[in-house]
Protein backbone atom coordinates (compact mmCIF):
# COMPACT_ATOMS: atom_id res chain seq x y z
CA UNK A 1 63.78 -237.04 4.71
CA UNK A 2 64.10 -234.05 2.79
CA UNK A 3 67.37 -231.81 2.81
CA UNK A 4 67.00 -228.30 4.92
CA UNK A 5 67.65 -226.63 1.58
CA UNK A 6 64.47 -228.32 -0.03
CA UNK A 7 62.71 -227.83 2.71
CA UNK A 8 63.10 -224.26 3.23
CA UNK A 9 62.12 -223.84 -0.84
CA UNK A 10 59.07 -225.29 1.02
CA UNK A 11 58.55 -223.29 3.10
CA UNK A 12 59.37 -219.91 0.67
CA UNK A 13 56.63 -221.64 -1.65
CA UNK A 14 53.98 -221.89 0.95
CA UNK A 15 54.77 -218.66 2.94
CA UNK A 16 55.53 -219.96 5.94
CA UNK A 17 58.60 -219.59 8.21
CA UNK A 18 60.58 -223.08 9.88
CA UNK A 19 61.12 -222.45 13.25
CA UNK A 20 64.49 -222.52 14.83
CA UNK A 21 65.11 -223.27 18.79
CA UNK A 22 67.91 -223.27 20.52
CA UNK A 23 69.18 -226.01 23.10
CA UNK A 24 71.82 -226.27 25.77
CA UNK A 25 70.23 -229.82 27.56
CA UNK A 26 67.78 -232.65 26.22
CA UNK A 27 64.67 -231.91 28.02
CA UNK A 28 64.38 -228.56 26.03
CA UNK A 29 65.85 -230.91 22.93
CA UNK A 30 62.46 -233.56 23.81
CA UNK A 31 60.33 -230.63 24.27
CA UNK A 32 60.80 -229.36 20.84
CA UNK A 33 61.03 -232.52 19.37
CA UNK A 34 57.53 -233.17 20.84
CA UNK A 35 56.01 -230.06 19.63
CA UNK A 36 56.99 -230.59 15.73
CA UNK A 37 55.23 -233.32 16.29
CA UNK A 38 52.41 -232.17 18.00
CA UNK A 39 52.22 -229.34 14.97
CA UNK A 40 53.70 -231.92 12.42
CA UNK A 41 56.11 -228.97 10.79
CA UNK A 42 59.58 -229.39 10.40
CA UNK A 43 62.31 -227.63 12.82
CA UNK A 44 65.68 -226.62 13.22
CA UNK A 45 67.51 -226.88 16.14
CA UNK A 46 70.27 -224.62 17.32
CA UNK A 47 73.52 -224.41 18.98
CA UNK A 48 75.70 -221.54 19.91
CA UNK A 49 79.47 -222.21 20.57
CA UNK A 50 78.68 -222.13 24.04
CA UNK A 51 75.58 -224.17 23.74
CA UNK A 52 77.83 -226.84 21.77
CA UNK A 53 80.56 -226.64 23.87
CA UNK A 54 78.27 -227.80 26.98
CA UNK A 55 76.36 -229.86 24.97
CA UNK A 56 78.83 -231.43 22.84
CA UNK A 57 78.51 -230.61 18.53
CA UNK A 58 78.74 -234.17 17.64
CA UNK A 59 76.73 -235.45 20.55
CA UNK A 60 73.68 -232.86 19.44
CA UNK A 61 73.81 -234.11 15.68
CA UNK A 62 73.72 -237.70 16.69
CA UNK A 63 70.67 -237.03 19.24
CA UNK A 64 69.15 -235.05 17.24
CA UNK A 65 69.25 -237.23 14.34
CA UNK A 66 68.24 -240.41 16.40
CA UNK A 67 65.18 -238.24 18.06
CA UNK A 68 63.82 -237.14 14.27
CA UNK A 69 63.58 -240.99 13.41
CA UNK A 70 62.08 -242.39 16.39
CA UNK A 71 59.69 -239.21 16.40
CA UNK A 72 59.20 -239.67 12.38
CA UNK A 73 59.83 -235.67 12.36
CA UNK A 74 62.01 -233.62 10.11
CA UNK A 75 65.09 -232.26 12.16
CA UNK A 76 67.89 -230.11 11.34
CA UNK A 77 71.00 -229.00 13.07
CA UNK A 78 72.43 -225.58 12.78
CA UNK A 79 75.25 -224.14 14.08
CA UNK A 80 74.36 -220.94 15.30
CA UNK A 81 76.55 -217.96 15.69
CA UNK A 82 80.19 -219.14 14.60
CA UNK A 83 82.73 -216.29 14.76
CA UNK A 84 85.57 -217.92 13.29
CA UNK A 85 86.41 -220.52 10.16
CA UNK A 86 87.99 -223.17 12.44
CA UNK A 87 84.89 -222.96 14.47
CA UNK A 88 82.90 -223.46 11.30
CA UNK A 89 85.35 -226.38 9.91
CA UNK A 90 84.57 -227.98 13.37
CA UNK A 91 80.54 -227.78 13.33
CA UNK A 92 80.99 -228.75 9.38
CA UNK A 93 83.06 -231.91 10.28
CA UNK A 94 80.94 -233.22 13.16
CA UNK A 95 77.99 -233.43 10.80
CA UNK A 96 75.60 -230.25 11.36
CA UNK A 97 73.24 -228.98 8.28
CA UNK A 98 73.94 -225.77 8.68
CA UNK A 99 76.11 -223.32 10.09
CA UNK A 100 76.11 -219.13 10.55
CA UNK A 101 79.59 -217.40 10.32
CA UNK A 102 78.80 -214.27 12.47
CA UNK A 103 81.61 -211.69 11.09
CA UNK A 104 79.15 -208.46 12.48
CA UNK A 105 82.45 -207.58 14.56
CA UNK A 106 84.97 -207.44 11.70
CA UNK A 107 86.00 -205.35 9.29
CA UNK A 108 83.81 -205.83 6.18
CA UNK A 109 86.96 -207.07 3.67
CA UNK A 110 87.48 -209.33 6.59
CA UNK A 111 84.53 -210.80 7.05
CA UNK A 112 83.87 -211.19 3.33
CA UNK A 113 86.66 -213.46 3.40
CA UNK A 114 85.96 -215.54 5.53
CA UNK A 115 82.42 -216.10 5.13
CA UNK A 116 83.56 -216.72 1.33
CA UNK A 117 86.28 -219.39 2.92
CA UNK A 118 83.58 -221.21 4.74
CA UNK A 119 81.18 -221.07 1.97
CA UNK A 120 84.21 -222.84 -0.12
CA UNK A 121 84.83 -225.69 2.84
CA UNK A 122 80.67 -226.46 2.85
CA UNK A 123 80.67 -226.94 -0.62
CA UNK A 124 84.00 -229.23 -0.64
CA UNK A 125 82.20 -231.45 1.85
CA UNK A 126 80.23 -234.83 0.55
CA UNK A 127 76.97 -233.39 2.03
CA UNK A 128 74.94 -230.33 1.44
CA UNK A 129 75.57 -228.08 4.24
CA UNK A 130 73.88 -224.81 4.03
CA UNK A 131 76.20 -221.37 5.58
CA UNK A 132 74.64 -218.34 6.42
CA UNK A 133 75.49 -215.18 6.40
CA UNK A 134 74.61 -212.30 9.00
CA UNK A 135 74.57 -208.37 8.40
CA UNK A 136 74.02 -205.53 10.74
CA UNK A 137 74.28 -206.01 14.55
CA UNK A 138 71.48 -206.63 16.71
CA UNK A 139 73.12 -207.28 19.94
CA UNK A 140 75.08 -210.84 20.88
CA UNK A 141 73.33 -212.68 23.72
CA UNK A 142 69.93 -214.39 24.34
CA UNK A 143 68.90 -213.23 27.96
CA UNK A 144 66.70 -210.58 29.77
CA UNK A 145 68.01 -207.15 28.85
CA UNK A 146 67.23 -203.74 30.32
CA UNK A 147 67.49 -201.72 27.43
CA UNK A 148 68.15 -202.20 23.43
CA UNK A 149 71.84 -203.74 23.19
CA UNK A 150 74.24 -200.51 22.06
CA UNK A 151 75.65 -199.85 18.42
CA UNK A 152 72.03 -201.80 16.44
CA UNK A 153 72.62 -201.15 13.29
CA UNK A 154 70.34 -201.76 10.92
CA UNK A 155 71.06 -203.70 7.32
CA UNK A 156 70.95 -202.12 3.77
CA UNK A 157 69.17 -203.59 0.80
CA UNK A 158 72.01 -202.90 -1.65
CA UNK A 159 74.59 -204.44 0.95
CA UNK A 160 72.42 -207.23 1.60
CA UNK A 161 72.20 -207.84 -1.70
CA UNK A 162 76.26 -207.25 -2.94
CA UNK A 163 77.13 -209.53 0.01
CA UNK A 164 75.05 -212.48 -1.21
CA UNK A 165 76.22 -212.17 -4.17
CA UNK A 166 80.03 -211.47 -3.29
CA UNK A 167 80.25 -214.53 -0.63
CA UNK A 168 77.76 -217.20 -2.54
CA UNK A 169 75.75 -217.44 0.89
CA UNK A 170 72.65 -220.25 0.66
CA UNK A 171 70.97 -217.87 3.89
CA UNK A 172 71.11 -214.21 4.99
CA UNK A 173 70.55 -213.17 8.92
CA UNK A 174 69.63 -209.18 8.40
CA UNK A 175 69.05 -206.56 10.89
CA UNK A 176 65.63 -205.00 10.53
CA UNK A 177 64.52 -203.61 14.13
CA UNK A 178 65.10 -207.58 15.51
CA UNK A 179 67.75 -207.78 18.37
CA UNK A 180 68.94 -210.79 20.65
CA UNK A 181 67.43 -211.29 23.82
CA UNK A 182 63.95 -209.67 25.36
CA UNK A 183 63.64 -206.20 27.05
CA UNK A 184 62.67 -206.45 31.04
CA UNK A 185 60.13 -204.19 31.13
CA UNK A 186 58.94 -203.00 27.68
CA UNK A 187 58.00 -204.76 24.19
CA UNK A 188 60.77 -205.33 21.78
CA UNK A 189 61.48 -202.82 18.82
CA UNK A 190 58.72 -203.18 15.88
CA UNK A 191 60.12 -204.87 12.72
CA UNK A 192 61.08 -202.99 9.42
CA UNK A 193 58.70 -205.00 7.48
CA UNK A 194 59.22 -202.77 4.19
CA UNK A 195 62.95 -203.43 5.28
CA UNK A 196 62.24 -206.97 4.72
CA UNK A 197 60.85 -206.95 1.91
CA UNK A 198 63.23 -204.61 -0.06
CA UNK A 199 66.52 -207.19 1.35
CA UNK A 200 64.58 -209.90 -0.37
CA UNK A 201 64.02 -208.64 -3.57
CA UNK A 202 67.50 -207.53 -3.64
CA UNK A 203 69.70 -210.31 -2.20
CA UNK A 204 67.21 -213.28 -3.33
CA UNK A 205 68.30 -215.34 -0.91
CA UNK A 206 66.19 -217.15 1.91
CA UNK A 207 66.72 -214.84 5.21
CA UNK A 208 66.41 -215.68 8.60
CA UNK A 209 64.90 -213.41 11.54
CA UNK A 210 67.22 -214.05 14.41
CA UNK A 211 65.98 -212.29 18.22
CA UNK A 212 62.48 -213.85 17.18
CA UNK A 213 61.68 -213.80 21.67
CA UNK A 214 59.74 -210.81 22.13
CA UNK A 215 58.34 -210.10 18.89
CA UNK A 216 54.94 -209.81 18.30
CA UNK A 217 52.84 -212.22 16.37
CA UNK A 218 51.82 -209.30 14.25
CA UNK A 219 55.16 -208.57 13.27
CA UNK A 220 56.19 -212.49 12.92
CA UNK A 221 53.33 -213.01 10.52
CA UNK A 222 54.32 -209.38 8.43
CA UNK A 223 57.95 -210.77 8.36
CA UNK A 224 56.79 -214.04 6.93
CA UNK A 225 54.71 -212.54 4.43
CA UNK A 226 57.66 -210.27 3.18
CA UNK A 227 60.00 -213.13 3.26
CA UNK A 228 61.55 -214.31 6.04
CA UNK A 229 61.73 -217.96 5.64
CA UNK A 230 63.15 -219.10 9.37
CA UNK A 231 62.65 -217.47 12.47
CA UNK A 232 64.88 -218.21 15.94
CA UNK A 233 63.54 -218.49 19.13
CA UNK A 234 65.86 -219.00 22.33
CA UNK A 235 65.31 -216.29 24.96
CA UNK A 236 61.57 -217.46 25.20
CA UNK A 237 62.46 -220.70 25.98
CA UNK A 238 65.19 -220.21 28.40
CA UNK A 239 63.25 -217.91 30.08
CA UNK A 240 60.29 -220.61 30.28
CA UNK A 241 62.60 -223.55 31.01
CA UNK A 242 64.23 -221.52 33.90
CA UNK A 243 60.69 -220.77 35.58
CA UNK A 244 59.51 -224.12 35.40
CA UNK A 245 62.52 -225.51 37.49
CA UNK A 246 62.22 -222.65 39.76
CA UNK A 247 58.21 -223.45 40.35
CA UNK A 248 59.13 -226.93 40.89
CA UNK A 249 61.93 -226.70 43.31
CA UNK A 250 59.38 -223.78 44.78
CA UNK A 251 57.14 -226.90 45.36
CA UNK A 252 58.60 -229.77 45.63
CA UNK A 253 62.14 -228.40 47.91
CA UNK A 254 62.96 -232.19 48.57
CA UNK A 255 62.40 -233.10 44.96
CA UNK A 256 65.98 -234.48 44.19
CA UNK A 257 65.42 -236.47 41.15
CA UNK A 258 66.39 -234.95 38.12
CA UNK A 259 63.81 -236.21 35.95
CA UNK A 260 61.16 -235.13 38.08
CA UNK A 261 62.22 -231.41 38.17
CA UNK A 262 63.04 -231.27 34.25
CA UNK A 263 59.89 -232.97 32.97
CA UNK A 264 58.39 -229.56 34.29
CA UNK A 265 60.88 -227.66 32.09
CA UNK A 266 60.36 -229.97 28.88
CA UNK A 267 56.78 -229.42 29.34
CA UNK A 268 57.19 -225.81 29.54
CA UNK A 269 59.28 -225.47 26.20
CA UNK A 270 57.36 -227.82 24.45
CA UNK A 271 54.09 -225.62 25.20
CA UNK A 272 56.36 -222.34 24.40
CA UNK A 273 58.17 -223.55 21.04
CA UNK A 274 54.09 -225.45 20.03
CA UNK A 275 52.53 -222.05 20.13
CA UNK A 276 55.40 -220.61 17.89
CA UNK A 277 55.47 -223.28 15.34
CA UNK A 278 51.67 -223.06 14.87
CA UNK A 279 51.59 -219.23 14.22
CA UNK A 280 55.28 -219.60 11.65
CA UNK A 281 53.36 -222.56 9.34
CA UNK A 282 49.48 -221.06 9.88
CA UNK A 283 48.62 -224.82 11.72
């Protein structure tokens, strides 16, 4: 199987985007696994720290790993939104491909460090793990929101590009109208697309659009096209995994066998996260 890094010079070549999906339990884990499949793309899969901390960070690389081969299915495991170096040793050691130090919160001398410090331990390790970095602030959690998280701020070209450069970063996460989680009642922001564009001719680095739920497919496909090379999903899917065990349990109120009520809910993400990988690779 190819690395994540050769794959995403893949996917840059071909102007397409590797979707990235989030998981917190192994039906949405089958259900994703079943759509790259399905599509026959590669995927990522993500966990947050408190996605890995339910799920267990060594646990996810080792079913991940063991669901790629019996699928025969490129899989990757990312480490999604780490807000400290030990975290980031932690996810390193337990065997992940790739890992985000989110430093959005800190002081920018401070989180130059330390992004540079976990750059330094990835490349120490015996394996190529890819680190990404993230700039701007587009809000911090993946749920239902009633109105645009406070304090989006939106990144700069130059900064993108003097970061990348100053930290040795193999991914940037920019903010360019994208924010975490899906509005209630109203479409999420447009995209910058010239935005895009101008960060990737000045950092040349891959970037990553994170807050992918709610965007629309016009936008995705603009993004890709200016160079966005992965895009994360998670609200969507959380959302659609949530809906499908309330329909069931709506039905079926004596159902008590768990693998009745979550086959609904893998079903449901593997339709949701399908859809999305067809429109990222143009399949």
């Amino acid at each position: 199987m190819k690395t994540l890094r050769e794959t995403i010079a893949d996917a840059e070549k071909n102007h397409v985007a590797i979707g990235h999906f989030n998981i917190s339990t192994m039906e949405a884990l089958w259900g994703i696994a079943e759509a790259a499949k399905n599509v026959g793309v590669p995927v990522i899969i993500g966990l947050s720290e408190g996605e890995r901390e339910f799920f267990g960070m060594r646990q996810a690389v080792v079913a991940v790993k063991g669901i790629s081969e019996k699928l025969g299915v490129p899989m990757y495991v990312n480490a999604d939104h780490t807000y400290s170096f030990e975290k980031v040793k932690e996810a390193i050691d337990a065997g992940v491909d790739a890992v985000i130090f989110d430093g959005t919160k800190l002081p920018a001398n401070e989180r130059l460090e330390i992004t540079k410090q976990c750059v330094s331990y990835a490349r120490a390790s015996n394996r190529d793990v890819l680190v990404e970095g993230e700039l701007g602030f587009i809000g911090v959690s993946s749920k239902l929101l009633d109105t645009i998280p406070e304090g989006v701020e939106l990144t700069e070209p130059k900064e993108a590009a003097d970061f990348a450069k100053d930290t040795g970063v193999d991914m940037l996460a920019p903010a360019v109208g994208n924010i975490h989680g899906m509005l209630k009642n109203a479409s999420n922001p447009r995209l910058d697309i010239a935005r895009i564009g101008d960060i990737k001719k000045s950092a040349d680095v891959p970037l990553v659009l994170h807050g992918g739920s709610g965007i629309s497919d016009d936008d995705f496909l603009a993004a890709i096209k200016a160079g966005m090379s992965i895009i994360h999903i998670n609200t969507e899917i959380r959302v659609a995994w949530k809906d499908a065990v309330a329909n069931h349990l709506s039905q079926y109120p004596d159902d008590v066998a768990p693998y009745h009520i979550l086959n609904d809910a893998r079903e449901a993400v593997r339709t949701i996260v399908e859809k999305r990988l067809r429109l990222f690779s143009g399949r």
